[in-house]
PDB file of N, CA and C in Angstrom:
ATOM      1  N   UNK A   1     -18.151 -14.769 -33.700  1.00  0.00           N
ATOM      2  CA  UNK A   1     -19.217 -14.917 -32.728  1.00  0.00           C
ATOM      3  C   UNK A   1     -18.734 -15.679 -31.507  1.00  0.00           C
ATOM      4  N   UNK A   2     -17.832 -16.767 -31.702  1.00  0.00           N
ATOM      5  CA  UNK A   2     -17.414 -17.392 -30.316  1.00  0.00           C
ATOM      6  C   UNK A   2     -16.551 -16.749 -29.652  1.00  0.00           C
ATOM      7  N   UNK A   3     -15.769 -16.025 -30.479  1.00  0.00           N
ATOM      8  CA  UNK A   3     -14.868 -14.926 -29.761  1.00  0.00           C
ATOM      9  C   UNK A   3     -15.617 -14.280 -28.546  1.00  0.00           C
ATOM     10  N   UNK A   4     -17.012 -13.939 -29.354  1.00  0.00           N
ATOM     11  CA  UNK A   4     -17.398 -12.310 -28.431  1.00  0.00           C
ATOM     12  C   UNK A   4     -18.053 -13.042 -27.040  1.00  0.00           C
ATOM     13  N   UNK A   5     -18.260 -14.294 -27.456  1.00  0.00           N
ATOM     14  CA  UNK A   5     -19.401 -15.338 -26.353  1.00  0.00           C
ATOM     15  C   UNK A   5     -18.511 -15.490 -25.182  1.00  0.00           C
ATOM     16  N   UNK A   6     -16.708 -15.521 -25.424  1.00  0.00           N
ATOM     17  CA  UNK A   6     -16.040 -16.021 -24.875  1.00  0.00           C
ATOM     18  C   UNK A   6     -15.399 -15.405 -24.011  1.00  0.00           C
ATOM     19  N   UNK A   7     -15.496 -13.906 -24.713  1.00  0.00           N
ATOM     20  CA  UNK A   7     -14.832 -12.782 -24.012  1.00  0.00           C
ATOM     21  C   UNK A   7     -16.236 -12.076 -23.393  1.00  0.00           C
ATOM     22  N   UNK A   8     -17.119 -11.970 -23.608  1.00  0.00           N
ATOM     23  CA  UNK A   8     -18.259 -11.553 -22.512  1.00  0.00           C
ATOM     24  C   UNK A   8     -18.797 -12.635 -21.577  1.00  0.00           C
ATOM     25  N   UNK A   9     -18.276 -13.993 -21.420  1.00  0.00           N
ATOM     26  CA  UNK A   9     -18.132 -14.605 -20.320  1.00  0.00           C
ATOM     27  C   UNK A   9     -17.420 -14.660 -19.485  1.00  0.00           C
ATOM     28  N   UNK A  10     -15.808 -13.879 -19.741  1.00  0.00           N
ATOM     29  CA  UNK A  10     -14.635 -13.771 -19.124  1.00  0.00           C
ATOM     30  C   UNK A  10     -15.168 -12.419 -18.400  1.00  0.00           C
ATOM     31  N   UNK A  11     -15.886 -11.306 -19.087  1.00  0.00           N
ATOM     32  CA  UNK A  11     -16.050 -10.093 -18.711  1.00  0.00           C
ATOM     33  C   UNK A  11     -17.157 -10.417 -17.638  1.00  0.00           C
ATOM     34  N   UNK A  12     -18.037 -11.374 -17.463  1.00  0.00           N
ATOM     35  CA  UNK A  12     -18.965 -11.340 -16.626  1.00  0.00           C
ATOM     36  C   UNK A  12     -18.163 -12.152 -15.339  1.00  0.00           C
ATOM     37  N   UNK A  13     -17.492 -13.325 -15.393  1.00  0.00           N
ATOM     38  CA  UNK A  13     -16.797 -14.071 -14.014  1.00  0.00           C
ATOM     39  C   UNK A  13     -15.781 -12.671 -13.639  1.00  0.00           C
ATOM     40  N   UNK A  14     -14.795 -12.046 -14.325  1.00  0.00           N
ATOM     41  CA  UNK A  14     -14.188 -11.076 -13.650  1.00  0.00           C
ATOM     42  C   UNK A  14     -15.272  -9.937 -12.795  1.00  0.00           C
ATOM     43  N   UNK A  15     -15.653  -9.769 -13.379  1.00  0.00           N
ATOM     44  CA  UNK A  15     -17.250  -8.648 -12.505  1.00  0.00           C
ATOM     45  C   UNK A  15     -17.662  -8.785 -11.502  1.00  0.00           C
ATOM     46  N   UNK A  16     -17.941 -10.716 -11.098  1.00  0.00           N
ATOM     47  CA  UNK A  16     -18.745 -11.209 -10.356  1.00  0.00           C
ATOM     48  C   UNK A  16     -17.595 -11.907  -8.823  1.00  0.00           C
ATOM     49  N   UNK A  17     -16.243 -11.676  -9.368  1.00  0.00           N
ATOM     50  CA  UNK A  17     -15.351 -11.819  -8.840  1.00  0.00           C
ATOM     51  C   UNK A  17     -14.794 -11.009  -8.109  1.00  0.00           C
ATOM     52  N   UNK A  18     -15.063  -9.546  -8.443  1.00  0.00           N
ATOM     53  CA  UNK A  18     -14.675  -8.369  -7.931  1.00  0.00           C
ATOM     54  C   UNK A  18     -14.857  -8.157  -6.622  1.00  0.00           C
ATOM     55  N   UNK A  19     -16.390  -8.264  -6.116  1.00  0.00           N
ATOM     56  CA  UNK A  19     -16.615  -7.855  -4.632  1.00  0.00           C
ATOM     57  C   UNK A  19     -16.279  -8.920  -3.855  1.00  0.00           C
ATOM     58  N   UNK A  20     -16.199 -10.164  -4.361  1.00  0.00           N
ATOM     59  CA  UNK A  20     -15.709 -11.274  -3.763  1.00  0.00           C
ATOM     60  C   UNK A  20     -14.058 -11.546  -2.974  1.00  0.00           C
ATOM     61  N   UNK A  21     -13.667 -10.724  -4.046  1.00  0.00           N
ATOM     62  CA  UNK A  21     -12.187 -10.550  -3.690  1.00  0.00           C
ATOM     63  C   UNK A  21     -12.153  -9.616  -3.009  1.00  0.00           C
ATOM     64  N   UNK A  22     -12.992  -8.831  -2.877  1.00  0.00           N
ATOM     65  CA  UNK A  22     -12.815  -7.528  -2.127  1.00  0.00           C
ATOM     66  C   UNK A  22     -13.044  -7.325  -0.453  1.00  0.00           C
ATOM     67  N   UNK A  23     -13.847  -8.416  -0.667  1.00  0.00           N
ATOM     68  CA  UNK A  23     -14.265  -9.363   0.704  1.00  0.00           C
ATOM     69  C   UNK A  23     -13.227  -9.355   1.884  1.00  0.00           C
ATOM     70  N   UNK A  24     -12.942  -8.444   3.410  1.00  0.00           N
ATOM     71  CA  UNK A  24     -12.152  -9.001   4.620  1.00  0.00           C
ATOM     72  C   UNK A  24     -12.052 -10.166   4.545  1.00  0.00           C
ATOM     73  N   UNK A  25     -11.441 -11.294   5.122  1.00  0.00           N
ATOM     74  CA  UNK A  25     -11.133 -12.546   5.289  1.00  0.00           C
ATOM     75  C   UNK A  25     -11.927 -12.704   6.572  1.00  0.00           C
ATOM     76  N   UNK A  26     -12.874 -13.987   6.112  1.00  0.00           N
ATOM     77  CA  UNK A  26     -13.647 -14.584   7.512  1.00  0.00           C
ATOM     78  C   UNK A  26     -13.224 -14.240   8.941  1.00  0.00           C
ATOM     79  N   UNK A  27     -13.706 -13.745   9.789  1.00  0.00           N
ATOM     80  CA  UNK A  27     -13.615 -13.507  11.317  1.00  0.00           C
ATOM     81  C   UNK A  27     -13.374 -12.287  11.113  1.00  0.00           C
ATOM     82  N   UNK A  28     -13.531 -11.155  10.636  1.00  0.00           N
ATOM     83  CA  UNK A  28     -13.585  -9.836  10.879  1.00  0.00           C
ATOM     84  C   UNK A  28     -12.421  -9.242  11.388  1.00  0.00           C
ATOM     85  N   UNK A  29     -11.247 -10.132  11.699  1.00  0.00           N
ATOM     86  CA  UNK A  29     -10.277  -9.514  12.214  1.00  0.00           C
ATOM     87  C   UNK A  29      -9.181  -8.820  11.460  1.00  0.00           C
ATOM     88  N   UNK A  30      -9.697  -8.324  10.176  1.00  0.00           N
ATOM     89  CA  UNK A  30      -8.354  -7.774   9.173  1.00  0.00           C
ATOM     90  C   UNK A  30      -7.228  -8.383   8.679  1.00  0.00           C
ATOM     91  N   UNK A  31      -7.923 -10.031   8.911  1.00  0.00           N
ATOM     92  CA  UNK A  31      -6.395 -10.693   8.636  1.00  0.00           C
ATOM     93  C   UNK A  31      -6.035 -11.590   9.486  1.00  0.00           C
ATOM     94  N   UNK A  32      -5.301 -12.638   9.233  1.00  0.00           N
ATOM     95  CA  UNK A  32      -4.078 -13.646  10.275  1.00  0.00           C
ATOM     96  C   UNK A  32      -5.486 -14.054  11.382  1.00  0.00           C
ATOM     97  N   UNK A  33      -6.593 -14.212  10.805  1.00  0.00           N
ATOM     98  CA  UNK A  33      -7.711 -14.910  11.670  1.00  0.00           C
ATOM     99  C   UNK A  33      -7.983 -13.869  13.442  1.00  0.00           C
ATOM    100  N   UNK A  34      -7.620 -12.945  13.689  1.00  0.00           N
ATOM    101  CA  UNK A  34      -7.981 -12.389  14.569  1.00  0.00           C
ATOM    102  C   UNK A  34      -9.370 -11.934  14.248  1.00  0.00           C
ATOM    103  N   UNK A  35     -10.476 -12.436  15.282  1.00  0.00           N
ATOM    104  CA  UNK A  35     -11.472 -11.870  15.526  1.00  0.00           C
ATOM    105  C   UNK A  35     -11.497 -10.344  15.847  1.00  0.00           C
ATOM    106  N   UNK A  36     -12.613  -9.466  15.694  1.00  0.00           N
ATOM    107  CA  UNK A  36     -13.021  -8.138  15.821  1.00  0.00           C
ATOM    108  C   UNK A  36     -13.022  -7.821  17.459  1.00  0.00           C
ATOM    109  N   UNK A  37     -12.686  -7.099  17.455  1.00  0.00           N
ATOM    110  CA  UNK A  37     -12.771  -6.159  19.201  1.00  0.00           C
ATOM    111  C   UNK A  37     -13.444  -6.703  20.083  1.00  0.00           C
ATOM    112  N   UNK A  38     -14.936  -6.780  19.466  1.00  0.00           N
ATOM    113  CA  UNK A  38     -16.124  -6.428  20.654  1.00  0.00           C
ATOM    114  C   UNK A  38     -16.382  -8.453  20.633  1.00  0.00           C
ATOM    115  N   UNK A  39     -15.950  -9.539  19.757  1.00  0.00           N
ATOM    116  CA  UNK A  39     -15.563 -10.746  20.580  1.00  0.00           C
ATOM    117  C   UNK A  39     -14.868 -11.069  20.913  1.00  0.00           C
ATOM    118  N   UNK A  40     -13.394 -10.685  20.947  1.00  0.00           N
ATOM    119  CA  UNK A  40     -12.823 -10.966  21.981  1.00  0.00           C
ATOM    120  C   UNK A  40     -12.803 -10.367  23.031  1.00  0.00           C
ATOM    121  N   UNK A  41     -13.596  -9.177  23.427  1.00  0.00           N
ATOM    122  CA  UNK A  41     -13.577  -8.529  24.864  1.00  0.00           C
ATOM    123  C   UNK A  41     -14.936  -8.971  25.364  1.00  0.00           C
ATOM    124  N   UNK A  42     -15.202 -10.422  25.843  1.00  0.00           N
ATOM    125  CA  UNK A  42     -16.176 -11.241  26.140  1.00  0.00           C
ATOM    126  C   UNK A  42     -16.256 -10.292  27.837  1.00  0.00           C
ATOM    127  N   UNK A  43     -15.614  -9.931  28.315  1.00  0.00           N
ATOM    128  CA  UNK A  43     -16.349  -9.314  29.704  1.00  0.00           C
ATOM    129  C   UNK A  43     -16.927  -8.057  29.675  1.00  0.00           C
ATOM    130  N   UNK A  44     -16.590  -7.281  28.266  1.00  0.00           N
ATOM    131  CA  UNK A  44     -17.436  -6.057  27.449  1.00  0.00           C
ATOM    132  C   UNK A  44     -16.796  -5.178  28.915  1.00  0.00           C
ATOM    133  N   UNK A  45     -15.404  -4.976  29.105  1.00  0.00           N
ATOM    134  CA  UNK A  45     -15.091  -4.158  29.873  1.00  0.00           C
ATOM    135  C   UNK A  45     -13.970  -2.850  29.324  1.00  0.00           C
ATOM    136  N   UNK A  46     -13.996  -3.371  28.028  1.00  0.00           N
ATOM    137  CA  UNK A  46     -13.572  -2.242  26.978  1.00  0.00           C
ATOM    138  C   UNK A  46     -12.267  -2.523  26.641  1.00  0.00           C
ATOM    139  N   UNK A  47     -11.145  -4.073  27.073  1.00  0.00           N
ATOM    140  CA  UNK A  47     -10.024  -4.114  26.523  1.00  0.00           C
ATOM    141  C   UNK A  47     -10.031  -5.705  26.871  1.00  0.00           C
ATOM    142  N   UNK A  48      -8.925  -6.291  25.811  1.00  0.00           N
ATOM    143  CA  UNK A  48      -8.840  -7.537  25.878  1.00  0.00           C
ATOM    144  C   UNK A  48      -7.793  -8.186  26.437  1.00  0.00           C
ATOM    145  N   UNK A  49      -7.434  -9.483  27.342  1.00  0.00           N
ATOM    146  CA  UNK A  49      -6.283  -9.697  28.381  1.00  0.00           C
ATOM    147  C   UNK A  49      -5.913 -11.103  27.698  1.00  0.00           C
ATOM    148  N   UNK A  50      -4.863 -11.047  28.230  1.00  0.00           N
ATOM    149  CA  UNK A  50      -4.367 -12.259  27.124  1.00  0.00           C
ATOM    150  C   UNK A  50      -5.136 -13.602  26.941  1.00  0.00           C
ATOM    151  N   UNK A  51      -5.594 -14.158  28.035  1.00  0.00           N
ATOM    152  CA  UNK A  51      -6.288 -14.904  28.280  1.00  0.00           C
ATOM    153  C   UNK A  51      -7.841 -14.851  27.143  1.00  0.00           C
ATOM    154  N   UNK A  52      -8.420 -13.585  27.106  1.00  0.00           N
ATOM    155  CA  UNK A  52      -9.647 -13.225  26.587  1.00  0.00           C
ATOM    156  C   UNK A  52      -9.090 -13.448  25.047  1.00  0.00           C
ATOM    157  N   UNK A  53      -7.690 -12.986  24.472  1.00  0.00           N
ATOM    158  CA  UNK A  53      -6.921 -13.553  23.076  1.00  0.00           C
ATOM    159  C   UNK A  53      -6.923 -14.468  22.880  1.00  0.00           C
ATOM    160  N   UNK A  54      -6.561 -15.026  23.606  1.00  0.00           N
ATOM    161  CA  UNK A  54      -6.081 -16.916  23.443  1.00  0.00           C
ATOM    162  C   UNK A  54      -7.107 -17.493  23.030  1.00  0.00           C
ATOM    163  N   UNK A  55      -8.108 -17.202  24.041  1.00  0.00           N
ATOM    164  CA  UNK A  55      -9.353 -17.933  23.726  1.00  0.00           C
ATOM    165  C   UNK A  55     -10.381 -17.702  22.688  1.00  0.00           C
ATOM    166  N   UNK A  56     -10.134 -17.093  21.728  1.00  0.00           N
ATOM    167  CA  UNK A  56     -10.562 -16.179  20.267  1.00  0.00           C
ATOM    168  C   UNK A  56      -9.686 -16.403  18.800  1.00  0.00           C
ATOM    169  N   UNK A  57      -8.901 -17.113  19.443  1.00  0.00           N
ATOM    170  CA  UNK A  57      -7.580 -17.272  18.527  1.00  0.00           C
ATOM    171  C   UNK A  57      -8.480 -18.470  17.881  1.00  0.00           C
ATOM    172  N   UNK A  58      -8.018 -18.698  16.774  1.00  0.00           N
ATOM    173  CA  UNK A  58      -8.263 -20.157  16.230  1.00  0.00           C
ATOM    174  C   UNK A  58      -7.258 -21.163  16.826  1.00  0.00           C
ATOM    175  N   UNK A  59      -7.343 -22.110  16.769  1.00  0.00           N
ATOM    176  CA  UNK A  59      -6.806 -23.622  17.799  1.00  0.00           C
ATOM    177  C   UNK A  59      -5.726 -23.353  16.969  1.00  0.00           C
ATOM    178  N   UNK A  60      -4.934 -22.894  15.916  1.00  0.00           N
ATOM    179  CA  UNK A  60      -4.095 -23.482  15.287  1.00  0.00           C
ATOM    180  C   UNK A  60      -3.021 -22.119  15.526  1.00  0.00           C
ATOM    181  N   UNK A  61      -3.524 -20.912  15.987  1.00  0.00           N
ATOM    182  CA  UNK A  61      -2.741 -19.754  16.631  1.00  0.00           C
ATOM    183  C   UNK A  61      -2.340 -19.398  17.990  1.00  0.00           C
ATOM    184  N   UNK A  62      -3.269 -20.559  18.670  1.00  0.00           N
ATOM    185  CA  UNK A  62      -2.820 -20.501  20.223  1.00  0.00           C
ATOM    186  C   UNK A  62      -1.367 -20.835  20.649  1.00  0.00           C
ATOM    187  N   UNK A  63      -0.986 -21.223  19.968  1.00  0.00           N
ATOM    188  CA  UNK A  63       0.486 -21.231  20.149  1.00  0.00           C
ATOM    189  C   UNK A  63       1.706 -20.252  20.236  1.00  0.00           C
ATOM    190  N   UNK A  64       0.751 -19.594  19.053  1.00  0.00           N
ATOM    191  CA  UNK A  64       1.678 -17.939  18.987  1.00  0.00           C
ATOM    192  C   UNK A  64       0.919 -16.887  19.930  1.00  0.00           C
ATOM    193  N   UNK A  65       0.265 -17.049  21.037  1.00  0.00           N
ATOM    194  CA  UNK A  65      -0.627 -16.159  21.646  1.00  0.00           C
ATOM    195  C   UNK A  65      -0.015 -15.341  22.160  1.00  0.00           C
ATOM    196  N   UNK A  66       1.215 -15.575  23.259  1.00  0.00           N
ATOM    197  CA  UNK A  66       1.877 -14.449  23.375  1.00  0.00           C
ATOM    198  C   UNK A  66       3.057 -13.788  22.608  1.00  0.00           C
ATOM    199  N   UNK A  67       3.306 -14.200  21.680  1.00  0.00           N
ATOM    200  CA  UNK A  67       3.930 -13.059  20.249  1.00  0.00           C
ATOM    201  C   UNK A  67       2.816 -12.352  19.653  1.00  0.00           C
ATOM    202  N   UNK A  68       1.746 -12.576  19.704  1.00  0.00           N
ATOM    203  CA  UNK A  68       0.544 -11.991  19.199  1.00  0.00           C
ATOM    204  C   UNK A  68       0.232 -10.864  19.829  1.00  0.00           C
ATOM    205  N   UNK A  69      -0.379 -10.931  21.037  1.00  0.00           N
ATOM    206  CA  UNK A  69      -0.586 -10.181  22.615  1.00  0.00           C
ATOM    207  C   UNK A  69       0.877  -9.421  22.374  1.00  0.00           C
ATOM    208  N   UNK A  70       2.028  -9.013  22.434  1.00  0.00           N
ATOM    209  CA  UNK A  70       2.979  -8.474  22.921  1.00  0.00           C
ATOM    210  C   UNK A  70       2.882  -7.493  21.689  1.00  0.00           C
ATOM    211  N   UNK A  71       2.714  -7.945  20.052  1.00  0.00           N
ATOM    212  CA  UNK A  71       2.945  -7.184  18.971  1.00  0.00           C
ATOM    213  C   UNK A  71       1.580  -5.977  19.312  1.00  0.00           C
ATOM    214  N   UNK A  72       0.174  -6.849  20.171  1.00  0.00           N
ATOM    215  CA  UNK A  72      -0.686  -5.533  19.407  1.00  0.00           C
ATOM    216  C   UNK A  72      -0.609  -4.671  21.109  1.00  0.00           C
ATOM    217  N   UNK A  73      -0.214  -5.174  22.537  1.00  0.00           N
ATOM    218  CA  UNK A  73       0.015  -4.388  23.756  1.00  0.00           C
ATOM    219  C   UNK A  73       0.826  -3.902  23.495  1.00  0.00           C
ATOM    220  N   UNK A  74       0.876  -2.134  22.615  1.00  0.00           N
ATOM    221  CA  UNK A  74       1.914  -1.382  22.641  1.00  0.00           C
ATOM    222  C   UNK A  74       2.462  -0.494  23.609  1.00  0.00           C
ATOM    223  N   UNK A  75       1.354   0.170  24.478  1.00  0.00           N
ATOM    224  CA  UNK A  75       1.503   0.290  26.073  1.00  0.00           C
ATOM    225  C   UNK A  75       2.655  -0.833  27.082  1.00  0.00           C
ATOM    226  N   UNK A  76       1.870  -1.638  27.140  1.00  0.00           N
ATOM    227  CA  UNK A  76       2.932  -2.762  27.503  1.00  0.00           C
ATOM    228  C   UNK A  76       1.815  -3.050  29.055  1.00  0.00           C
ATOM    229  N   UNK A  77       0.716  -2.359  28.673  1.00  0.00           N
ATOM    230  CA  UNK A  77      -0.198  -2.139  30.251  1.00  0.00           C
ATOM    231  C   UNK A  77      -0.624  -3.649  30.500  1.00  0.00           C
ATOM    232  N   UNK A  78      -0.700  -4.878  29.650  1.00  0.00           N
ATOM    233  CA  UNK A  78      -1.338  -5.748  29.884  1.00  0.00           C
ATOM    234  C   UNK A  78      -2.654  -6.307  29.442  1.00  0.00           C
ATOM    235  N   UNK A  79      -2.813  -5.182  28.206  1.00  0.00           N
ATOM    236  CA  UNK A  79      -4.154  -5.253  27.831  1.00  0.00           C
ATOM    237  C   UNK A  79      -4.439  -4.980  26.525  1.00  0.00           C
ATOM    238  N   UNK A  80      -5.172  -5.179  25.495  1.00  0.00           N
ATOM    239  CA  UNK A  80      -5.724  -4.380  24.668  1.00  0.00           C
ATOM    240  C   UNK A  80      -6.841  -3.721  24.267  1.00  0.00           C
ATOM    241  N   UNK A  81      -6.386  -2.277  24.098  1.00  0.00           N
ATOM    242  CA  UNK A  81      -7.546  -1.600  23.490  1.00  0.00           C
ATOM    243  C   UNK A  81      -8.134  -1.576  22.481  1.00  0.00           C
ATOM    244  N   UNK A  82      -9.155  -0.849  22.201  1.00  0.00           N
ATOM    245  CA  UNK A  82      -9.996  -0.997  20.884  1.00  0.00           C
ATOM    246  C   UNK A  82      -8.429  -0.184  19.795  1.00  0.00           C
ATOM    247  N   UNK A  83      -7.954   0.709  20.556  1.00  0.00           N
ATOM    248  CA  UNK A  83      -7.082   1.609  19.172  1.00  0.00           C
ATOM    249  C   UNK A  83      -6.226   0.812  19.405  1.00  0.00           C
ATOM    250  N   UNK A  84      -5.784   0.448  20.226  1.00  0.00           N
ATOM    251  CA  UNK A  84      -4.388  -1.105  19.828  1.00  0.00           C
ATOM    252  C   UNK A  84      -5.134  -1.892  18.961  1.00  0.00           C
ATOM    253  N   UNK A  85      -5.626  -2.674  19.024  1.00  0.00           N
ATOM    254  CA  UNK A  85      -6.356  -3.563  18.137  1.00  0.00           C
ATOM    255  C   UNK A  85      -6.479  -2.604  16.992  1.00  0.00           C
ATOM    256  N   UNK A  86      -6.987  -1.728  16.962  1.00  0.00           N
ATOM    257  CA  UNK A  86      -7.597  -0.900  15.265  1.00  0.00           C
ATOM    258  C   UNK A  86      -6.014  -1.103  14.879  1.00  0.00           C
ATOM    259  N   UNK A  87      -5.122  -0.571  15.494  1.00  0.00           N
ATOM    260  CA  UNK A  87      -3.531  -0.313  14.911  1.00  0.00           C
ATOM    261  C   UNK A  87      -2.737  -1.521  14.494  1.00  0.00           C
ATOM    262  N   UNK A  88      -2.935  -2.497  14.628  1.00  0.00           N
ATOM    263  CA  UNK A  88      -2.350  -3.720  14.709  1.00  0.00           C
ATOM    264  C   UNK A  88      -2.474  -4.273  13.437  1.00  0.00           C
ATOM    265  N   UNK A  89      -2.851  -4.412  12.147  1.00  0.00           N
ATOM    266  CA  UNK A  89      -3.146  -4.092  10.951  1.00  0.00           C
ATOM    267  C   UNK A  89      -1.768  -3.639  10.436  1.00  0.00           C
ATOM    268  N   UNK A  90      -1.592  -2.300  10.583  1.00  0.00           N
ATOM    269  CA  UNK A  90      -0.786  -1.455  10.211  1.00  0.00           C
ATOM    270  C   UNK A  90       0.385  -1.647  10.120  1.00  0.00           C
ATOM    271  N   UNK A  91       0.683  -2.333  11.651  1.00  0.00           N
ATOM    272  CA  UNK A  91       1.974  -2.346  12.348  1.00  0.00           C
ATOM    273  C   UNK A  91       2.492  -3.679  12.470  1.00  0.00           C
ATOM    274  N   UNK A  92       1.979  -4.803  11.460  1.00  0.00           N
ATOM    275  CA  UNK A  92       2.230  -5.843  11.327  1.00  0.00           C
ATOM    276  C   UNK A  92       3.122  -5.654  10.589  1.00  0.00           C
ATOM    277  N   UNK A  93       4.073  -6.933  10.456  1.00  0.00           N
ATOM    278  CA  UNK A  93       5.147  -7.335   9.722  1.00  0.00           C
ATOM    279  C   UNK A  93       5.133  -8.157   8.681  1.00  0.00           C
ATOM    280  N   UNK A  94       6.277  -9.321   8.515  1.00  0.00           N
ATOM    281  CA  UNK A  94       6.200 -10.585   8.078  1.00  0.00           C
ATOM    282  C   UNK A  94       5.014 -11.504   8.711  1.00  0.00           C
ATOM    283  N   UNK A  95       4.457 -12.080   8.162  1.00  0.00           N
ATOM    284  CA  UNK A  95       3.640 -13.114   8.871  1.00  0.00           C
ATOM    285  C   UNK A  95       4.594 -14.181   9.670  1.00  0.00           C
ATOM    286  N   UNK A  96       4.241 -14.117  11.186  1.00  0.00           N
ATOM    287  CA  UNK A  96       5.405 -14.986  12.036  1.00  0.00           C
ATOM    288  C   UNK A  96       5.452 -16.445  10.997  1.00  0.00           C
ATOM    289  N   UNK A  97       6.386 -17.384  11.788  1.00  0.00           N
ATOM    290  CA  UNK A  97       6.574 -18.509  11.501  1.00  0.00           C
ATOM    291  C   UNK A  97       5.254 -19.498  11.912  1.00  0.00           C
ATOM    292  N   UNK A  98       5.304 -20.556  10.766  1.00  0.00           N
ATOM    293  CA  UNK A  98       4.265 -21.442  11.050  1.00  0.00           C
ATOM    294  C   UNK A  98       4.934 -22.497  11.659  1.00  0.00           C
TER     295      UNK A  98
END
Protein backbone atom coordinates (compact mmCIF):
# COMPACT_ATOMS: atom_id res chain seq x y z
CA UNK A 1 0.00 0.00 0.00
CA UNK A 2 2.83 2.61 0.60
CA UNK A 3 4.39 1.56 -2.45
CA UNK A 4 1.28 2.43 -4.59
CA UNK A 5 0.73 5.91 -2.33
CA UNK A 6 4.27 6.63 -3.29
CA UNK A 7 4.35 5.91 -6.78
CA UNK A 8 0.91 7.67 -7.55
CA UNK A 9 2.36 10.72 -5.90
CA UNK A 10 5.46 10.60 -8.08
CA UNK A 11 2.90 9.98 -11.04
CA UNK A 12 0.88 13.04 -10.07
CA UNK A 13 4.16 15.83 -9.43
CA UNK A 14 5.57 14.40 -12.87
CA UNK A 15 2.01 15.31 -14.62
CA UNK A 16 1.78 18.55 -12.93
CA UNK A 17 5.32 19.27 -13.98
CA UNK A 18 4.84 18.65 -17.53
CA UNK A 19 3.25 21.90 -18.86
CA UNK A 20 5.40 23.71 -16.54
CA UNK A 21 8.42 22.61 -18.15
CA UNK A 22 6.96 23.07 -21.25
CA UNK A 23 6.59 26.64 -20.49
CA UNK A 24 8.89 29.48 -23.06
CA UNK A 25 11.16 31.12 -20.57
CA UNK A 26 9.81 34.49 -19.09
CA UNK A 27 9.91 37.50 -21.66
CA UNK A 28 8.59 35.75 -24.64
CA UNK A 29 11.71 35.99 -26.39
CA UNK A 30 12.52 32.14 -27.11
CA UNK A 31 15.30 32.24 -24.90
CA UNK A 32 18.69 34.20 -23.69
CA UNK A 33 15.93 36.83 -22.21
CA UNK A 34 15.13 38.57 -25.55
CA UNK A 35 11.82 40.12 -25.46
CA UNK A 36 9.10 39.41 -28.38
CA UNK A 37 9.04 41.64 -31.61
CA UNK A 38 6.19 43.89 -31.09
CA UNK A 39 8.22 45.27 -27.49
CA UNK A 40 11.01 45.91 -28.65
CA UNK A 41 9.79 47.79 -31.78
CA UNK A 42 8.49 50.58 -29.28
CA UNK A 43 8.07 53.11 -32.43
CA UNK A 44 5.64 50.17 -33.97
CA UNK A 45 7.44 51.05 -37.28
CA UNK A 46 7.83 47.37 -38.10
CA UNK A 47 11.73 46.75 -37.26
CA UNK A 48 13.96 47.13 -34.36
CA UNK A 49 17.39 49.52 -34.27
CA UNK A 50 19.92 48.85 -32.04
CA UNK A 51 19.21 51.34 -29.74
CA UNK A 52 15.30 50.06 -29.54
CA UNK A 53 17.53 46.35 -28.49
CA UNK A 54 19.54 47.69 -25.98
CA UNK A 55 16.89 49.15 -24.34
CA UNK A 56 14.74 45.72 -24.04
CA UNK A 57 17.69 43.80 -23.16
CA UNK A 58 17.80 42.98 -19.50
CA UNK A 59 20.56 45.28 -17.59
CA UNK A 60 22.73 42.30 -17.37
CA UNK A 61 22.83 41.79 -21.52
CA UNK A 62 23.45 45.30 -22.40
CA UNK A 63 26.77 44.67 -22.64
CA UNK A 64 26.58 42.12 -25.30
CA UNK A 65 24.12 44.43 -27.35
CA UNK A 66 26.05 44.71 -30.25
CA UNK A 67 27.10 40.89 -30.66
CA UNK A 68 23.45 40.41 -30.21
CA UNK A 69 22.17 43.09 -32.92
CA UNK A 70 24.91 41.84 -35.49
CA UNK A 71 23.96 37.84 -34.90
CA UNK A 72 20.06 38.54 -35.52
CA UNK A 73 20.82 41.84 -38.57
CA UNK A 74 21.39 39.26 -41.19
CA UNK A 75 20.83 41.82 -43.99
CA UNK A 76 23.40 43.86 -42.37
CA UNK A 77 20.60 46.88 -43.23
CA UNK A 78 20.77 48.16 -39.66
CA UNK A 79 17.74 46.86 -38.44
CA UNK A 80 15.60 44.10 -37.40
CA UNK A 81 12.79 42.49 -38.79
CA UNK A 82 9.99 40.56 -37.53
CA UNK A 83 11.58 37.33 -39.83
CA UNK A 84 15.11 38.23 -38.51
CA UNK A 85 13.95 38.12 -35.13
CA UNK A 86 11.52 34.88 -35.85
CA UNK A 87 15.05 33.32 -37.31
CA UNK A 88 17.32 34.09 -34.61
CA UNK A 89 16.27 31.07 -32.46
CA UNK A 90 17.44 28.84 -35.05
CA UNK A 91 20.57 30.38 -35.96
CA UNK A 92 21.92 30.68 -32.58
CA UNK A 93 24.97 29.06 -31.39
CA UNK A 94 26.89 28.51 -28.18
CA UNK A 95 25.50 30.79 -25.64
CA UNK A 96 28.17 33.87 -25.87
CA UNK A 97 30.44 34.38 -22.93
CA UNK A 98 29.27 35.64 -19.58
Amino acid sequence: MRTSMIFTAGAVAVALAGPVLAQPPAGGGGGRGLPDFAAMDTNKDGKVTKAELTAALPEQAKTRADMIFERIDTNKDGAISAAERAAAPARRGPPPPQ
